[in-house]
C-alpha atoms as a PDB file:
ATOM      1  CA  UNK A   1      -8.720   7.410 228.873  1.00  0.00           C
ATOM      2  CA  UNK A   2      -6.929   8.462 231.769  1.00  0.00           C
ATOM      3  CA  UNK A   3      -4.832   6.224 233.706  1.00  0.00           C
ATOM      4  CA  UNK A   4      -3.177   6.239 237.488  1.00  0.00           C
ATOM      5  CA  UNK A   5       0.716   6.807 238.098  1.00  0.00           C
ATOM      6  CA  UNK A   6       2.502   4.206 239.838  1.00  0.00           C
ATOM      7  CA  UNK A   7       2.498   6.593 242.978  1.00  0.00           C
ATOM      8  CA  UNK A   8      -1.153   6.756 243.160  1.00  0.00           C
ATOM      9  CA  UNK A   9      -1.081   2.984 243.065  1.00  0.00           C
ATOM     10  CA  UNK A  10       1.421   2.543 245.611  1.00  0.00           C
ATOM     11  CA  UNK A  11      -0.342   4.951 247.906  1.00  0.00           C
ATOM     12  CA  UNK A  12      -3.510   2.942 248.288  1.00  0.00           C
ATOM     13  CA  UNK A  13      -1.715  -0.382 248.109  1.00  0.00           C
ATOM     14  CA  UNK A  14       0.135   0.346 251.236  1.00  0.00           C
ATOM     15  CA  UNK A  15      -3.051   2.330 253.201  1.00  0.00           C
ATOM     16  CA  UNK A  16      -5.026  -0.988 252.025  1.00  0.00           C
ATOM     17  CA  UNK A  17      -2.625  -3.223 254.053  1.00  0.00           C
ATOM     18  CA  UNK A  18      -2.550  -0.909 257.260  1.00  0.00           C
ATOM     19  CA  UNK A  19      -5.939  -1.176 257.189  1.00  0.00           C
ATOM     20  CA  UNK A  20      -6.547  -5.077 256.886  1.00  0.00           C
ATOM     21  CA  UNK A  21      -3.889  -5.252 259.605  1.00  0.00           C
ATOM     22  CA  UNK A  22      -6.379  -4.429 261.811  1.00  0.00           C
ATOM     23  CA  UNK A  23      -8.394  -7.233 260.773  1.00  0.00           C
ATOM     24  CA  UNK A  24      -5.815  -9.895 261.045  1.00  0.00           C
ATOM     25  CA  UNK A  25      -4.988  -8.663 264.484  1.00  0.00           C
ATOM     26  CA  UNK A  26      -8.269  -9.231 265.601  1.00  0.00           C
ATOM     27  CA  UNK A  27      -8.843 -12.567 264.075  1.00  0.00           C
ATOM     28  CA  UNK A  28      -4.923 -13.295 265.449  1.00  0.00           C
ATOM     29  CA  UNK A  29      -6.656 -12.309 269.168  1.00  0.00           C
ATOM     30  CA  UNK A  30      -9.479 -14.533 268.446  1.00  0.00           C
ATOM     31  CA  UNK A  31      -7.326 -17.832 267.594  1.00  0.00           C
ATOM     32  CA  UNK A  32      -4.747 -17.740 270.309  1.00  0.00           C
ATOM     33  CA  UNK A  33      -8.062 -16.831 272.488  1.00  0.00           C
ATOM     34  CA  UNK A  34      -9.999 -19.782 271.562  1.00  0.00           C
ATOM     35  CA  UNK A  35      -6.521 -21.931 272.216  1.00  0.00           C
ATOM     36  CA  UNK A  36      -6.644 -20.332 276.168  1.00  0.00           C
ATOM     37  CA  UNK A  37     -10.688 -19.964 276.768  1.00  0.00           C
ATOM     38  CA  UNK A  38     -11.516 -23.630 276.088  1.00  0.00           C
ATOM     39  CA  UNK A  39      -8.600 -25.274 277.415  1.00  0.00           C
ATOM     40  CA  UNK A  40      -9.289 -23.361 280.867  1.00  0.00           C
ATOM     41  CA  UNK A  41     -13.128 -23.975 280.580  1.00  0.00           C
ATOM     42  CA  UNK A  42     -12.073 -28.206 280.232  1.00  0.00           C
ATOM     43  CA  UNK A  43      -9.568 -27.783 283.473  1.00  0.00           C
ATOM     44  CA  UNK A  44     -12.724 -26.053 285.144  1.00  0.00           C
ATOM     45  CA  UNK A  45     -15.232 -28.448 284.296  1.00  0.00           C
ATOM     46  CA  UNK A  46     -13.046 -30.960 285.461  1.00  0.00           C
ATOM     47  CA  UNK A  47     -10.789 -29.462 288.516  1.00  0.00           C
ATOM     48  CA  UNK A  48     -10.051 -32.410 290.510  1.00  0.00           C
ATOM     49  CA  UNK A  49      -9.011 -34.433 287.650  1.00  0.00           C
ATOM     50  CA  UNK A  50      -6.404 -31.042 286.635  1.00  0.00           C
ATOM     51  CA  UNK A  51      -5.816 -31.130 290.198  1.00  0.00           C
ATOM     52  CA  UNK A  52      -4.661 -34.917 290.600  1.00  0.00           C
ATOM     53  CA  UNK A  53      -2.419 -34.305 287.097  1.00  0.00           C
ATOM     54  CA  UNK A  54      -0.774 -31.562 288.536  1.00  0.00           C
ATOM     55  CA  UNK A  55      -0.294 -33.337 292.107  1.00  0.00           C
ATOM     56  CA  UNK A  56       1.324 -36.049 289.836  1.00  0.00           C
ATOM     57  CA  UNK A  57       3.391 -33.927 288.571  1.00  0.00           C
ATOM     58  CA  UNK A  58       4.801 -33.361 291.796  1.00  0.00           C
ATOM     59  CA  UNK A  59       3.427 -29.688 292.239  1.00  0.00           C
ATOM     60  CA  UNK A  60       3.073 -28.714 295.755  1.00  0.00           C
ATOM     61  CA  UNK A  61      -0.834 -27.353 296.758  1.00  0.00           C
ATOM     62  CA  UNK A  62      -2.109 -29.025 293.705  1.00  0.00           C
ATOM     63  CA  UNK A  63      -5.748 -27.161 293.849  1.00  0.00           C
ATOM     64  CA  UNK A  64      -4.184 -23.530 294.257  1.00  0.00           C
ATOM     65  CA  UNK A  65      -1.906 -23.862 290.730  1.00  0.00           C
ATOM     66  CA  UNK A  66      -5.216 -25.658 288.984  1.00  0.00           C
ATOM     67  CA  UNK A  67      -6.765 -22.693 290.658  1.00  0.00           C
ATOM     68  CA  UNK A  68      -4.141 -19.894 289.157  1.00  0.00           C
ATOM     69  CA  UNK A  69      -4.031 -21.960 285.877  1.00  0.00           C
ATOM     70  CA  UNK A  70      -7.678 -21.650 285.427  1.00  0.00           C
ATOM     71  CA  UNK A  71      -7.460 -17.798 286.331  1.00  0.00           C
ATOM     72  CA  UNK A  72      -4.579 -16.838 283.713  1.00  0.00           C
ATOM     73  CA  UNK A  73      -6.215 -19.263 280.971  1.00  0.00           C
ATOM     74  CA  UNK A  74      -9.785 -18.395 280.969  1.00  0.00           C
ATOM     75  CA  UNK A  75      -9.754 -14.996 282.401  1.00  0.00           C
ATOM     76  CA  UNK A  76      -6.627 -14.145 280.246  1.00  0.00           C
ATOM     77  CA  UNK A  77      -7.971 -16.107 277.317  1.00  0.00           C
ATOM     78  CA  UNK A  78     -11.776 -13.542 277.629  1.00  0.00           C
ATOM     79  CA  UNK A  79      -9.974 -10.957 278.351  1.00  0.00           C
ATOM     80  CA  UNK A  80      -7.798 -11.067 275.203  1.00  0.00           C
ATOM     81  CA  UNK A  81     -10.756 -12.275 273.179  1.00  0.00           C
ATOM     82  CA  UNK A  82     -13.120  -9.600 274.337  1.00  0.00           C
ATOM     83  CA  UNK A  83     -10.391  -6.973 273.278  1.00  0.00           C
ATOM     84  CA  UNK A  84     -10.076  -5.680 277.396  1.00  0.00           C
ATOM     85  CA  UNK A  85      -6.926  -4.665 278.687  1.00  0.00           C
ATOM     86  CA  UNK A  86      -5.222  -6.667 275.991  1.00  0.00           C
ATOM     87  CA  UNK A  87      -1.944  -6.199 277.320  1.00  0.00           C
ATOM     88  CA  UNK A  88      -2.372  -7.567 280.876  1.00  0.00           C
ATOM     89  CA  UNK A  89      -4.207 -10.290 279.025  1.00  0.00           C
ATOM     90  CA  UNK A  90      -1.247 -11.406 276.390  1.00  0.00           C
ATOM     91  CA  UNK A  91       1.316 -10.870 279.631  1.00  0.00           C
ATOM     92  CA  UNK A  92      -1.101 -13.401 281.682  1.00  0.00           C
ATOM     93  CA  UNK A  93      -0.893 -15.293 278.929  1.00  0.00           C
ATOM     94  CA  UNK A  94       2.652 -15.364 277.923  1.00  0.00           C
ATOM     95  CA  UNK A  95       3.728 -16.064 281.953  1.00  0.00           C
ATOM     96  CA  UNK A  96       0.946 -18.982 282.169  1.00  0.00           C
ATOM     97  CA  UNK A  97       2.517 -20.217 278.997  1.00  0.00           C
ATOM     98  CA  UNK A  98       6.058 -20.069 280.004  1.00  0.00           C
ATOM     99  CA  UNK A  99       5.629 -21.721 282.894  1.00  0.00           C
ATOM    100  CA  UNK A 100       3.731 -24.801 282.414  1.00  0.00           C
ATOM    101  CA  UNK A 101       6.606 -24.899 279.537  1.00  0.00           C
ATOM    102  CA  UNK A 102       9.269 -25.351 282.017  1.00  0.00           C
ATOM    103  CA  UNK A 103       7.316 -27.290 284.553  1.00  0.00           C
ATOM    104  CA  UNK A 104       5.339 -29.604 282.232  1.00  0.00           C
ATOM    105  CA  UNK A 105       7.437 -29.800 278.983  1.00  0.00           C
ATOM    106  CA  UNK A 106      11.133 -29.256 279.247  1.00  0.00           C
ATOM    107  CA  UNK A 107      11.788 -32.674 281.516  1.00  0.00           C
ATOM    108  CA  UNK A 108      11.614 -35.286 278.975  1.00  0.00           C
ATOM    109  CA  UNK A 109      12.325 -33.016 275.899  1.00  0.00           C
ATOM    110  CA  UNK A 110      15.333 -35.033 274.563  1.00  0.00           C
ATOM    111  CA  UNK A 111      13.425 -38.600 274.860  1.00  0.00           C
ATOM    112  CA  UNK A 112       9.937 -37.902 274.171  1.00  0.00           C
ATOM    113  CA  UNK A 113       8.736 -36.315 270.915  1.00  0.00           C
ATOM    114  CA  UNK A 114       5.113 -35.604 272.137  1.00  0.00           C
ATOM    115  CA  UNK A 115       7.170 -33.121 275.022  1.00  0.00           C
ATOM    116  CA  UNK A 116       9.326 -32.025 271.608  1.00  0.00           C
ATOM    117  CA  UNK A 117       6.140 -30.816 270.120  1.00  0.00           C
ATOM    118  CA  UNK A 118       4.191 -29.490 272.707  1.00  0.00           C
ATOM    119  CA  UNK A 119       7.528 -27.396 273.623  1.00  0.00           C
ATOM    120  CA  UNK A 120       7.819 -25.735 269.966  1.00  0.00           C
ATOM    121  CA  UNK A 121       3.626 -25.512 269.858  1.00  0.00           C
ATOM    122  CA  UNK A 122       4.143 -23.116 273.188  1.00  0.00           C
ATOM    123  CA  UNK A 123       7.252 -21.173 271.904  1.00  0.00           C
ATOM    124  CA  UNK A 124       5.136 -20.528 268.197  1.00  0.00           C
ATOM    125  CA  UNK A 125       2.123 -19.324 271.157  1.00  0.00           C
ATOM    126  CA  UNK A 126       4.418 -16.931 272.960  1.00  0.00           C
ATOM    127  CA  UNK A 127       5.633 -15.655 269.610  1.00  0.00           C
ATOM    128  CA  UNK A 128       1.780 -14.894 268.635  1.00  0.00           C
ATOM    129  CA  UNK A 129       1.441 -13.395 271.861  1.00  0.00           C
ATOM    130  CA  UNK A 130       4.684 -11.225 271.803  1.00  0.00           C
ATOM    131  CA  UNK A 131       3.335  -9.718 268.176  1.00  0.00           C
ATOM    132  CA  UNK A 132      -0.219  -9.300 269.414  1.00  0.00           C
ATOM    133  CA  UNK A 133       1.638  -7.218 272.241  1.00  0.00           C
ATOM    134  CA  UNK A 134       3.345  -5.137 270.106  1.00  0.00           C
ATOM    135  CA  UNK A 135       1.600  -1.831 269.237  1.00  0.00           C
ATOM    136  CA  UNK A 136       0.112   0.806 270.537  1.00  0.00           C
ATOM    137  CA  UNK A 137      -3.249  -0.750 271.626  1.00  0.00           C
ATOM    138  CA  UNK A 138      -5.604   1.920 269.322  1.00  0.00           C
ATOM    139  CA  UNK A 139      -4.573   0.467 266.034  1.00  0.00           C
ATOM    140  CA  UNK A 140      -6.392  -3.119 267.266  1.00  0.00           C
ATOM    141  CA  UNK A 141      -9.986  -1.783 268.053  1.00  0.00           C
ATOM    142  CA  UNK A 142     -11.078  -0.035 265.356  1.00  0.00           C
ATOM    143  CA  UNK A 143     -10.166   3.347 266.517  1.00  0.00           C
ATOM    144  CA  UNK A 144      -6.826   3.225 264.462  1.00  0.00           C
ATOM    145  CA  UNK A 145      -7.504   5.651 261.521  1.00  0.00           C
ATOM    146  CA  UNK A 146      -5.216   5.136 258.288  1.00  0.00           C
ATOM    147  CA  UNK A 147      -3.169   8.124 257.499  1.00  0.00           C
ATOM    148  CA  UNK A 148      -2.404   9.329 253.970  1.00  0.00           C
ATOM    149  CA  UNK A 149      -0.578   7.162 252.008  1.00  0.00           C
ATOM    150  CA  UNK A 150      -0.627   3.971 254.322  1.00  0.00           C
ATOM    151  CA  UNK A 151       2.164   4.621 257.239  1.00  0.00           C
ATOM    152  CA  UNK A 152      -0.635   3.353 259.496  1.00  0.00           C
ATOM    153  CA  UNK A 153      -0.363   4.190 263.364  1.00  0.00           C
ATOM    154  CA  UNK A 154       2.339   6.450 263.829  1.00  0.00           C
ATOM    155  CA  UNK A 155       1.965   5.078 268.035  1.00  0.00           C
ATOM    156  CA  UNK A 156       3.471   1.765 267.144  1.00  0.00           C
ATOM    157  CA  UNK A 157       6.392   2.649 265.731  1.00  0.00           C
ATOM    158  CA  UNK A 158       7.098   5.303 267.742  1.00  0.00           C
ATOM    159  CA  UNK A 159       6.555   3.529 271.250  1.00  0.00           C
ATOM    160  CA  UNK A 160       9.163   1.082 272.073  1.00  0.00           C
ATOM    161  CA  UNK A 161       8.602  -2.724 272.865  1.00  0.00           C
ATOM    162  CA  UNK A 162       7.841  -2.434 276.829  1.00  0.00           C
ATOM    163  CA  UNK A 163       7.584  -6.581 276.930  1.00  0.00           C
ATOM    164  CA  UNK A 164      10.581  -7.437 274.934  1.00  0.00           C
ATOM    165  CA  UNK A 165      12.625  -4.600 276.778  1.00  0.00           C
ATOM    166  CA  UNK A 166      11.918  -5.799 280.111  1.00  0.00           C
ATOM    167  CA  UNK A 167      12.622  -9.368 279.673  1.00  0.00           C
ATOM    168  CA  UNK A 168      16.090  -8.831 277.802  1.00  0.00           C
ATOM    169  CA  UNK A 169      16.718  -6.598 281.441  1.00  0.00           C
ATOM    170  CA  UNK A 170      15.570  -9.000 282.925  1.00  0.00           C
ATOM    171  CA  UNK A 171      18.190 -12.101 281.098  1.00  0.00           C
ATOM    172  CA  UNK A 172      20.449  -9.435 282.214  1.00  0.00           C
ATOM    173  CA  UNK A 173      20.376  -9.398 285.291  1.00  0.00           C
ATOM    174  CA  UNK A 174      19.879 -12.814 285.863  1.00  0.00           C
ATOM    175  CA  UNK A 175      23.223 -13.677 283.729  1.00  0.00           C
ATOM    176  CA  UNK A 176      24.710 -11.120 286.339  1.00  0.00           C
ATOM    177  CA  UNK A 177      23.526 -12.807 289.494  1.00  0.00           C
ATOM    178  CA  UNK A 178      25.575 -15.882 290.612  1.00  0.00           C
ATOM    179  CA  UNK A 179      23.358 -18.855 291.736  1.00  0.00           C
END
């Protein structure tokens, strides 16, 4: 009876788990999709009523952002779900989110634990966004072939974090800037 070495086993453990990694990206897309796509379906079926909440608000041209809103949700939300230029989607995506965060949530975030909530639900979507970003782009479509003994796509961890990079330069120069 001949039996594997621990190697072997290794080997095909680790190519096993670059290759499901794949899958859970995709299904990871499809989540934080369905989150984006039906919410900005509702606020198009029902634009004056998303249009009098954010004139409430106190949000100047109240039809343009309900306008811009339904752009980055839905279109961003397809785009991301439909696997087409998935990085312009999850940066439309992560911008929308970011900024109905400060304009909608951050207010009463002290005093009202519905604001609490919806704050942290917002940051935990960014961070889903900021790992779907990560990568090279081939190893989420199915084109990503697994090398030899599971390092997966050598792309990713070659090719630094563009998003992440730019918005620490960014904190940077905004700590730099007097206001």
């Amino acid at each position: 009876m001949k039996t594997a070495n621990v190697e072997t086993i290794n080997k095909a453990d680790r190519c096993l788990g670059c290759c499901n990694r794949r899958y859970l990206k995709i299904a990871a897309r499809i989540f934080l999709s369905a989150l984006f796509v039906i919410i900005g379906f509702t606020k198009l079926m029902n634009f004056a009523g998303t249009a009098a909440f954010i004139g409430a608000a106190g949000l100047p041209i109240p039809q343009v952002f309900t306008a811009l809103a339904i752009i980055f949700e839905l279109g961003g939300g397809l785009m991301l779900l439909f696997g087409f230029n998935k990085r312009i989607a999850v940066s439309m995506l992560i911008i929308f989110t970011v900024i109905s965060t400060a304009l909608f949530h951050i207010k009463n975030l002290t005093t009202d634990q519905l604001q609490m909530i919806m704050f942290l639900k917002n940051l935990a979507i960014v961070g889903g966004l900021m790992a779907l970003y990560g990568g090279c782009g081939s190893c989420h479509g199915g084109s990503h072939k697994c090398k030899e003994g599971g390092e997966g796509c050598k792309n990713c961890d070659e090719k630094p974090r563009w998003l992440v990079i730019k918005l620490i330069e960014t904190l940077k120069i905004w700590r730099k800037k007097p206001f």
